[in-house]
Protein backbone atom coordinates (compact mmCIF):
# COMPACT_ATOMS: atom_id res chain seq x y z
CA UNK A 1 207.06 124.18 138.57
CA UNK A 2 210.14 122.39 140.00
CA UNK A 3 213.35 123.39 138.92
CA UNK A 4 216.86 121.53 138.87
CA UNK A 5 217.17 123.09 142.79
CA UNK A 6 218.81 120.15 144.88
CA UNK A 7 215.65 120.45 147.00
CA UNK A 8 213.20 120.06 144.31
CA UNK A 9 214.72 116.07 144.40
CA UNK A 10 214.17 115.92 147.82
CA UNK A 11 210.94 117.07 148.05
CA UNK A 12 210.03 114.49 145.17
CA UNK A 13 211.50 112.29 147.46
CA UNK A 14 209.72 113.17 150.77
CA UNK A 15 206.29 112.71 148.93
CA UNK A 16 206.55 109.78 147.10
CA UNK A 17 208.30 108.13 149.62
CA UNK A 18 207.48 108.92 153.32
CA UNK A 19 203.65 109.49 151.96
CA UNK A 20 203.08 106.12 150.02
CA UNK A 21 204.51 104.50 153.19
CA UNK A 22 201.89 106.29 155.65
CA UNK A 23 199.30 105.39 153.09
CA UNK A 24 200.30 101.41 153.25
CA UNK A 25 200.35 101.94 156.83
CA UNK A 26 196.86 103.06 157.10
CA UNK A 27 195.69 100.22 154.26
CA UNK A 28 197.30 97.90 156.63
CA UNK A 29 195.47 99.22 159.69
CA UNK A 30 192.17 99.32 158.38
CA UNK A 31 192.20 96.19 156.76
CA UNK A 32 193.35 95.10 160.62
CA UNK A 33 190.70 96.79 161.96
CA UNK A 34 187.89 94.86 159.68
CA UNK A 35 190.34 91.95 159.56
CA UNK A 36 190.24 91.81 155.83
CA UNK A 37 192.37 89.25 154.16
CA UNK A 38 194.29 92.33 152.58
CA UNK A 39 195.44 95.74 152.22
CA UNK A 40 194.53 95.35 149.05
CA UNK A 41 190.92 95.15 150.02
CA UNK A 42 190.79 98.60 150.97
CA UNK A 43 189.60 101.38 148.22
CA UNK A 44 189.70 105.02 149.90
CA UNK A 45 187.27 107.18 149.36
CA UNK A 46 185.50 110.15 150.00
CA UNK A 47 182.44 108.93 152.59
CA UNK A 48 179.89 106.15 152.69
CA UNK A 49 178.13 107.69 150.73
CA UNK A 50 180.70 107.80 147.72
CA UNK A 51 181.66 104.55 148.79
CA UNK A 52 177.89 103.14 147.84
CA UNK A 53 177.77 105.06 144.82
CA UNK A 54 180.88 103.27 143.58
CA UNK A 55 179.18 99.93 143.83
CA UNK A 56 175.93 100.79 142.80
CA UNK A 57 177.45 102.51 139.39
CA UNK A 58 180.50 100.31 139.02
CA UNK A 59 178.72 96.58 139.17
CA UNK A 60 177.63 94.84 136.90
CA UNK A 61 173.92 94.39 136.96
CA UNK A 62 171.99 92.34 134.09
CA UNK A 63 168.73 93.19 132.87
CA UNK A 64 166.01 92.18 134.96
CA UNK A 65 168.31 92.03 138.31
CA UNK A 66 166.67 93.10 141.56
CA UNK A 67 168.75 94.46 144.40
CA UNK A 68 166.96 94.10 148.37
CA UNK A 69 167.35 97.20 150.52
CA UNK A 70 165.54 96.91 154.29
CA UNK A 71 162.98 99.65 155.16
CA UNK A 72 165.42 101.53 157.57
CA UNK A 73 167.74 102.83 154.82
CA UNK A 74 169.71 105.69 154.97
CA UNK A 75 169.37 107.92 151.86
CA UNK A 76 172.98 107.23 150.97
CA UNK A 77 171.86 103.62 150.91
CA UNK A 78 168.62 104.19 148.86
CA UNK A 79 168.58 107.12 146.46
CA UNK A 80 171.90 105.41 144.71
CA UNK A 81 169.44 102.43 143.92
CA UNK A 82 166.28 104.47 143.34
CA UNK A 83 168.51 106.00 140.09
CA UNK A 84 169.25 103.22 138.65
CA UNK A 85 165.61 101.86 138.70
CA UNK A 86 164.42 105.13 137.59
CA UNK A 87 166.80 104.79 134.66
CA UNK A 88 165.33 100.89 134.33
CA UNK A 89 168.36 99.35 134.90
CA UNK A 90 167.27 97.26 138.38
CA UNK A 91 163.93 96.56 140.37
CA UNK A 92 164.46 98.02 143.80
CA UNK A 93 162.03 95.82 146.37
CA UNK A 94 162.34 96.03 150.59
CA UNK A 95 161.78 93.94 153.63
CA UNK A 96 159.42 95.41 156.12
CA UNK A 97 159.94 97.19 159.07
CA UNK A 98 158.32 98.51 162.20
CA UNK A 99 159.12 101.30 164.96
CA UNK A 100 160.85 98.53 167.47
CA UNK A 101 163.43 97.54 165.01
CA UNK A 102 162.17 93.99 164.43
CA UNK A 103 163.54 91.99 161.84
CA UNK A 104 162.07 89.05 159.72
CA UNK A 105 164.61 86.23 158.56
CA UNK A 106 162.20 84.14 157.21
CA UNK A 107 160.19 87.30 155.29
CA UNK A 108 163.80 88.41 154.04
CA UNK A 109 164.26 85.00 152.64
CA UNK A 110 161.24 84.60 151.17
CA UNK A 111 161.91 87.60 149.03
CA UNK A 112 164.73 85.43 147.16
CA UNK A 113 162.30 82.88 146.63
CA UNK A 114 159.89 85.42 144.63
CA UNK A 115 162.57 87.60 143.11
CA UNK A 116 166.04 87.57 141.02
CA UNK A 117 167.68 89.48 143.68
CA UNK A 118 171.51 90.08 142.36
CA UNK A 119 172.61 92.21 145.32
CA UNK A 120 171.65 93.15 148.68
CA UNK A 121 172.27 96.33 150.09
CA UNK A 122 171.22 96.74 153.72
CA UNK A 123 172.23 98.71 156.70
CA UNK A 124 174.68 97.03 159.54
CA UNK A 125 173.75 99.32 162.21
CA UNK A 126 170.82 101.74 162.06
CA UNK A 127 171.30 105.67 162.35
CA UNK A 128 167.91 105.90 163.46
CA UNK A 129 167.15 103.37 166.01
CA UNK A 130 170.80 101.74 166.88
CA UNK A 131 169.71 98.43 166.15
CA UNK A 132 172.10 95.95 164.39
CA UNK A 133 170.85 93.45 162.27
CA UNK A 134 171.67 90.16 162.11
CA UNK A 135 174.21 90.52 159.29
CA UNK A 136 175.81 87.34 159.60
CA UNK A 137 172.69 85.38 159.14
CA UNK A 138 171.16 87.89 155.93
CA UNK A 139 174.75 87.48 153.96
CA UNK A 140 174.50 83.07 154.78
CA UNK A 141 170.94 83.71 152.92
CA UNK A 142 171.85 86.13 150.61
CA UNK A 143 175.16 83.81 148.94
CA UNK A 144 172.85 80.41 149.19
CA UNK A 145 170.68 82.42 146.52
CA UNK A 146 173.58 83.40 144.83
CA UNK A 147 173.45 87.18 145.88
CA UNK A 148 176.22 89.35 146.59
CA UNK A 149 175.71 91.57 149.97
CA UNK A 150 176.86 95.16 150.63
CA UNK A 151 176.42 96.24 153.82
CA UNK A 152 176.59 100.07 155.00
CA UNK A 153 178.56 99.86 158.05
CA UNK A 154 178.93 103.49 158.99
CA UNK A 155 177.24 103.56 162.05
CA UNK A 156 178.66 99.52 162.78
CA UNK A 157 182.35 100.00 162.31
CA UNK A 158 183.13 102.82 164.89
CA UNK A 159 181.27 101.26 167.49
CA UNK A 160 181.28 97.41 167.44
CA UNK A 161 183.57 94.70 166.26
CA UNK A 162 183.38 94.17 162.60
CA UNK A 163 185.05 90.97 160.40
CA UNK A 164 184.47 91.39 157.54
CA UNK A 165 185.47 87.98 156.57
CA UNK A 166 183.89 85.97 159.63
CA UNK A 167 180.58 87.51 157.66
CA UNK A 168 181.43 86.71 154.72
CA UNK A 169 180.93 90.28 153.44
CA UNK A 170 180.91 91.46 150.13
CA UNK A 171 181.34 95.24 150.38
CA UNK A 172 181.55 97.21 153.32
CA UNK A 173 181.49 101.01 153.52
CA UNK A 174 181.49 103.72 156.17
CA UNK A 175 183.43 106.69 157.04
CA UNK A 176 186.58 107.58 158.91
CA UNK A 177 184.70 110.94 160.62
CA UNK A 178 182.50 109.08 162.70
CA UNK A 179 185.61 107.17 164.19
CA UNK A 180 187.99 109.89 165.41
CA UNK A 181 189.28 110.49 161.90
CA UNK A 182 189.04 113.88 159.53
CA UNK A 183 186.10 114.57 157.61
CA UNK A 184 186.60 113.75 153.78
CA UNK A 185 188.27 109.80 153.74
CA UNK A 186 186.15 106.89 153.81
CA UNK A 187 186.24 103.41 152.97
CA UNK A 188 184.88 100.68 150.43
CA UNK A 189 186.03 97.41 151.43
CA UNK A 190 185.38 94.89 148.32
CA UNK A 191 186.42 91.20 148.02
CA UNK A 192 189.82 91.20 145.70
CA UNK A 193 187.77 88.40 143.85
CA UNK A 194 184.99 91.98 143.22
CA UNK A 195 188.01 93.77 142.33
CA UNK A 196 187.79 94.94 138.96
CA UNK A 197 186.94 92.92 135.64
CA UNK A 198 189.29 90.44 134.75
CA UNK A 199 190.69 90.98 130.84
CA UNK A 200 189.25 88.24 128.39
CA UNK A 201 186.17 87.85 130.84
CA UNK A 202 182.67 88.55 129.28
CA UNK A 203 181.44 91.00 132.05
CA UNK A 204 178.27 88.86 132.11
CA UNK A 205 180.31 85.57 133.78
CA UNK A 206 181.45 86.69 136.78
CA UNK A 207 180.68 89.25 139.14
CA UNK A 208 182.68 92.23 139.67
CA UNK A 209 182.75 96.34 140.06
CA UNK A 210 184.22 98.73 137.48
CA UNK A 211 185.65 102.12 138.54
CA UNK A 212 183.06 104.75 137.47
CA UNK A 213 185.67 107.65 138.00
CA UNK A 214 188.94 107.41 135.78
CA UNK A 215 191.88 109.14 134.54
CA UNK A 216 195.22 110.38 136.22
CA UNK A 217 196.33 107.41 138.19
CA UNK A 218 193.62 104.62 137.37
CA UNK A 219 195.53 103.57 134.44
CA UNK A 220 198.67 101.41 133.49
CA UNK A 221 199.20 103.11 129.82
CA UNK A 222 197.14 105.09 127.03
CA UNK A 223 196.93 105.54 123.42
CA UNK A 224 194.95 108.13 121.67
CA UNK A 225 192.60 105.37 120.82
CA UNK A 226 192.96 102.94 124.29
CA UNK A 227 193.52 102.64 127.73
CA UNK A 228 194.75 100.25 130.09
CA UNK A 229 193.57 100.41 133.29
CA UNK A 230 194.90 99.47 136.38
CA UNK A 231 194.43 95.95 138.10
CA UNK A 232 192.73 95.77 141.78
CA UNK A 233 192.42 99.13 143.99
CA UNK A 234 194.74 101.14 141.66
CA UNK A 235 192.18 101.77 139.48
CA UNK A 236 189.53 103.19 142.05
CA UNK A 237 191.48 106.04 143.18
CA UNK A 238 191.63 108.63 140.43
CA UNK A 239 193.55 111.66 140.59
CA UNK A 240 195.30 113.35 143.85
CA UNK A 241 193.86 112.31 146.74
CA UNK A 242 193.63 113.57 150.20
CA UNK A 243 196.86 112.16 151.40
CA UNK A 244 196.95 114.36 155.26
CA UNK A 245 193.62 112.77 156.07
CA UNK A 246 194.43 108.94 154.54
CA UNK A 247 196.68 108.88 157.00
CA UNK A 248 195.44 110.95 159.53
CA UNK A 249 192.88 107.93 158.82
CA UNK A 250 195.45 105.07 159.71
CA UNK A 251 195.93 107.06 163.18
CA UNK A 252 192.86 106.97 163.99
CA UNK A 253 192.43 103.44 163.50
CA UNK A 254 194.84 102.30 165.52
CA UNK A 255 193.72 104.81 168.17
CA UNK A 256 190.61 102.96 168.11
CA UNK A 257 192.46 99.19 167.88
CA UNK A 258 194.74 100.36 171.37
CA UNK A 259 191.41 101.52 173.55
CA UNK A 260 189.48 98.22 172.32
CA UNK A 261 186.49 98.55 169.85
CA UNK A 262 184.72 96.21 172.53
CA UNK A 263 185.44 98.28 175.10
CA UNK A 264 183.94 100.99 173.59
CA UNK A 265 180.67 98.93 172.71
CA UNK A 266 180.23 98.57 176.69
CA UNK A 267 180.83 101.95 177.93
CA UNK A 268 178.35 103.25 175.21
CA UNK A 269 175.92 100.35 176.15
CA UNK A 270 176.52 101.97 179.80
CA UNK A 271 175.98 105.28 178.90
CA UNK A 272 172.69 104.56 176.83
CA UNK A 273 171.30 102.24 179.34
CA UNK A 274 171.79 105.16 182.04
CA UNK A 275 170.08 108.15 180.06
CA UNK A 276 167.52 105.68 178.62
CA UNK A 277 166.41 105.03 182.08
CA UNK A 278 166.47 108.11 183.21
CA UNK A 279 164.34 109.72 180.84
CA UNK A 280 161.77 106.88 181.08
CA UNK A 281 161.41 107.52 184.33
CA UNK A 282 161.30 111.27 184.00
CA UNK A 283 158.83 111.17 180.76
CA UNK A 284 157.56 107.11 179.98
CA UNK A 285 154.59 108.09 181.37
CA UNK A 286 153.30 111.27 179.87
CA UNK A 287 152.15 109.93 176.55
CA UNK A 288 154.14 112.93 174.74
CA UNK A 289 157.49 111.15 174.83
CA UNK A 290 158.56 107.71 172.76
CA UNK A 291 162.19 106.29 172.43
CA UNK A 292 161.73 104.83 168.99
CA UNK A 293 163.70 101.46 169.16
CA UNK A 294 163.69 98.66 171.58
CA UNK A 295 163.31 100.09 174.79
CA UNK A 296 166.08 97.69 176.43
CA UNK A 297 168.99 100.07 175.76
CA UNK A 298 171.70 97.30 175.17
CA UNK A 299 169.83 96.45 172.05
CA UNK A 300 170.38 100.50 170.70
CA UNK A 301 174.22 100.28 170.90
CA UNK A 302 175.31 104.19 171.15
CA UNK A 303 171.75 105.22 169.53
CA UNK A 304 168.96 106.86 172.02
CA UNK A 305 166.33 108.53 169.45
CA UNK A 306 162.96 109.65 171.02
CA UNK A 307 159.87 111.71 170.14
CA UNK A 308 158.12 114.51 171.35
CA UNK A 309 154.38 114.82 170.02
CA UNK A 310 153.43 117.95 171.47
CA UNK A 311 152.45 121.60 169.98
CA UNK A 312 155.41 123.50 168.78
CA UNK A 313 157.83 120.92 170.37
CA UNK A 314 160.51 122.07 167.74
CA UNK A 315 164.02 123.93 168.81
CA UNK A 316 164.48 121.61 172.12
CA UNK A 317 168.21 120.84 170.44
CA UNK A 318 169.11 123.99 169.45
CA UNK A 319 168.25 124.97 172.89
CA UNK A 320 170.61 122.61 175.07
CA UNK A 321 173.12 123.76 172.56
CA UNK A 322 172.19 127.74 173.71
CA UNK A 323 171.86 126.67 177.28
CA UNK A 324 174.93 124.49 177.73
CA UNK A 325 176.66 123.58 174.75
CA UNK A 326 174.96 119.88 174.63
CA UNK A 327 174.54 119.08 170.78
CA UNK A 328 172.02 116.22 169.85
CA UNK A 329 170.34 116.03 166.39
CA UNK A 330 166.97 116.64 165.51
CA UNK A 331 165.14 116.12 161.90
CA UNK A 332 164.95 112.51 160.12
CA UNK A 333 168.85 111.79 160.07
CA UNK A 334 168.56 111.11 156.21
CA UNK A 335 166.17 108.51 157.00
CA UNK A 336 162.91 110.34 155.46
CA UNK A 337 161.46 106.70 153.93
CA UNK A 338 161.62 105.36 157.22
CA UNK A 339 159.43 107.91 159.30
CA UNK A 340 157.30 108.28 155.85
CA UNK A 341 156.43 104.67 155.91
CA UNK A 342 156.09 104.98 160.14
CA UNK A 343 154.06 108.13 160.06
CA UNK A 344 152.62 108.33 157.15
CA UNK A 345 153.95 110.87 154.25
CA UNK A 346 152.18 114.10 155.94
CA UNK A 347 153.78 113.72 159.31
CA UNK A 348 156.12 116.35 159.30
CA UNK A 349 153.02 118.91 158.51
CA UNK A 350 150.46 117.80 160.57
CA UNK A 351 146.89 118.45 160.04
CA UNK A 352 146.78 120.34 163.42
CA UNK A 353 149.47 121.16 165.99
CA UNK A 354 148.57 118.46 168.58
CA UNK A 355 149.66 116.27 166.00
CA UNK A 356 153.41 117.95 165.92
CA UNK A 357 156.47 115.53 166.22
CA UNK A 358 159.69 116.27 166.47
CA UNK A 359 162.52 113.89 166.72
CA UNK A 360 165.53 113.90 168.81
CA UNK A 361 168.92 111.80 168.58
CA UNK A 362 171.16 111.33 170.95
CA UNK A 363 174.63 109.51 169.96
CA UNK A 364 177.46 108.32 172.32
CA UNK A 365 180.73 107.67 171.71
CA UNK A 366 184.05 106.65 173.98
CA UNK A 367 184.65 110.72 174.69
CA UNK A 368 181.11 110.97 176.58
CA UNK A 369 180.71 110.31 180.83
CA UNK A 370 177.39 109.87 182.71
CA UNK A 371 178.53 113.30 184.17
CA UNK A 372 177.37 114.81 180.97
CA UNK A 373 174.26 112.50 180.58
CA UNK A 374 173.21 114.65 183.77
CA UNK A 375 174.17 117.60 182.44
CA UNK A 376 171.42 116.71 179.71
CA UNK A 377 168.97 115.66 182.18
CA UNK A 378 169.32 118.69 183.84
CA UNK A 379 169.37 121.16 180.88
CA UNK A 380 166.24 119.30 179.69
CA UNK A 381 164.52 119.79 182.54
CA UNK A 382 164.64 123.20 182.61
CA UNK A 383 163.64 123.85 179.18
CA UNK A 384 160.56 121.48 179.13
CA UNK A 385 159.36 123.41 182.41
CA UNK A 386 159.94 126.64 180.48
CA UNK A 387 157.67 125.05 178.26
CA UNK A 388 155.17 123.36 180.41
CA UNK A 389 151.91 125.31 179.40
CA UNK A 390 152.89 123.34 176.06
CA UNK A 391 154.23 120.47 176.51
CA UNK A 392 152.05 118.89 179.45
């Protein structure tokens, strides 16, 4: 509890003033980085995953809407949706997909010419495969249908150039830990027109989000009977937030904005291109190794995922970790549908153990050199000849 201590007034004074300026600052830098028309575009929150969640529960849907979600969706970008047609509230329906990443414009179309699709929700950038889609073109589509389009731009936004308004976007979410940032903070970007619901509007006339968390700092006034909330992001950012890591945040975006968000794009391009070769060379021909995706690396951005289909080909990433602290991922990245759908649903227990898959991911970023891409090699090497009675 402050007291009437001359220091109490300048700590009050330190916070709300040397903090709400940081925060601007790093409104103002991530609405440069996505070159949104405003600051006031910019909702913090806690991930991509909250950031989803606040358009999936905050818009407003009509009975019988249908929202389109590809078949390479993270579970961030599908359960949300799943609930609410579980709860009958929306149809969920999805374009097809395949192992190479292909996409259909004119099947994605046709699914507004059979449906009453209200929003799209679709991946920028897979996690799985690295592939971008072509975003631009979808949300063109998507608006002559009268659709709104939020795109989940967590794996887009750290590693390519993203404008939001050159697409046209609706929403965009991702998170600040996947771009040199803390864990904790990410973002919702939303239209201002999406903003909120504008007072002596039926909710049915326009289109719009709602916050779906309020209280302490969402609101302009209260009664015991009413409240009033707060107009545009105000009233999406209930309660104390994490104020170190919103502007940690702002640093790191314009850490990113000085190196060049293009110039990372080609060094990772570089770096996959290199390793994708490399293991092709090493592996491409011994029917137990796959790189799911295109195989032309420059079409994977920072994204090399491969398979291993061989008897107890499990612990390969906990290995390089052992071996020489290389850390890769392993599992279905939060992607079950996808591999599910690829598969089939009893992949991941296999009728017999020549059946066994186990997936690998390998993601680059602007820290990582070729010199450690051989280091991988390398450490690979070793452990699939330590393995050799099992995996050739």
């Amino acid at each position: 509890m402050r007291s009437d201590h001359w220091f109490a007034e300048e700590v009050s004074q330190l916070i709300d003033g040397d903090t709400e300026a940081g925060i601007i600052g790093t409104r103002q830098s991530i609405a440069k980085l996505i070159n949104a028309q405003s600051e006031q575009e910019i909702i913090f929150t806690q991930n991509t995953t909250h950031a989803i969640n606040m358009v999936a529960l905050g818009f407003n849907f009509k009975p019988g809407d249908v929202v389109l979600l590809t078949g390479r969706e993270h579970n961030s970008n599908l359960v949300p949706w799943l609930r609410l047609q579980k709860e009958g509230l929306i149809k969920v329906i999805h374009t097809a997909t395949d192992l190479k990443d292909t996409f259909d414009l004119d099947a994605y179309e046709q699914c507004f010419k059979s449906n009453k699709i209200r929003l799209v929700s679709i991946v920028y950038t897979s996690n799985v495969t690295g592939v971008t889609l072509p975003v631009k073109e979808m949300i063109t589509i998507a608006h002559q249908y009268g659709a709104r389009v939020l795109l989940d731009g967590a794996q887009a936004v750290p590693h390519q150039t993203v404008d939001v308004r050159a697409l046209n976007a609706d929403f965009l979410a991702f998170s600040m830990h996947k771009m040199c940032g803390p864990r904790g903070i990410g973002v919702l970007y939303a239209k201002s027109e999406l903003i909120g619901r504008e007072l002596g509007k039926e909710k049915t006339e326009y289109d719009f989000i709602e916050s779906v968390i309020v209280g302490g700092g969402t609101v302009r006034n209260t009664t015991y009977n009413s409240y009033e909330p707060k107009i545009g992001i105000g009233g999406f950012e209930a309660g104390i937030q994490d104020y170190a890591g919103i502007i940690a945040s702002g640093v790191a975006a314009r850490y990113l904005q000085q190196i060049g968000i293009d110039r990372i794009a080609v060094h990772e391009e570089l770096l996959n291109s290199y390793l994708s070769r490399k293991l092709l060379d090493r592996y491409g021909e011994t029917g137990w190794f796959t790189i799911i995706g295109p195989e032309e690396a420059s079409l994977r951005g920072g994204i090399l995922t491969f398979v291993i289909q061989r008897p107890n080909a499990i612990g390969i990433s906990k290995e390089l970790s052992d071996k020489n602290n290389i850390m890769i991922r392993d599992g279905v990245f939060c992607v079950h549908s996808y591999f599910n759908q690829q598969f089939g649903s009893n992949w991941i227990r296999p009728r017999s153990p020549r059946e066994q898959r186990m997936i690998y991911r390998i993601s680059f970023y602007l820290y990582n050199t070729i010199s450690e891409c051989d280091i991988f090699l390398d450490t690979l090497d070793v452990i699939i000849n330590e393995r050799s009675y099992r995996l050739y």
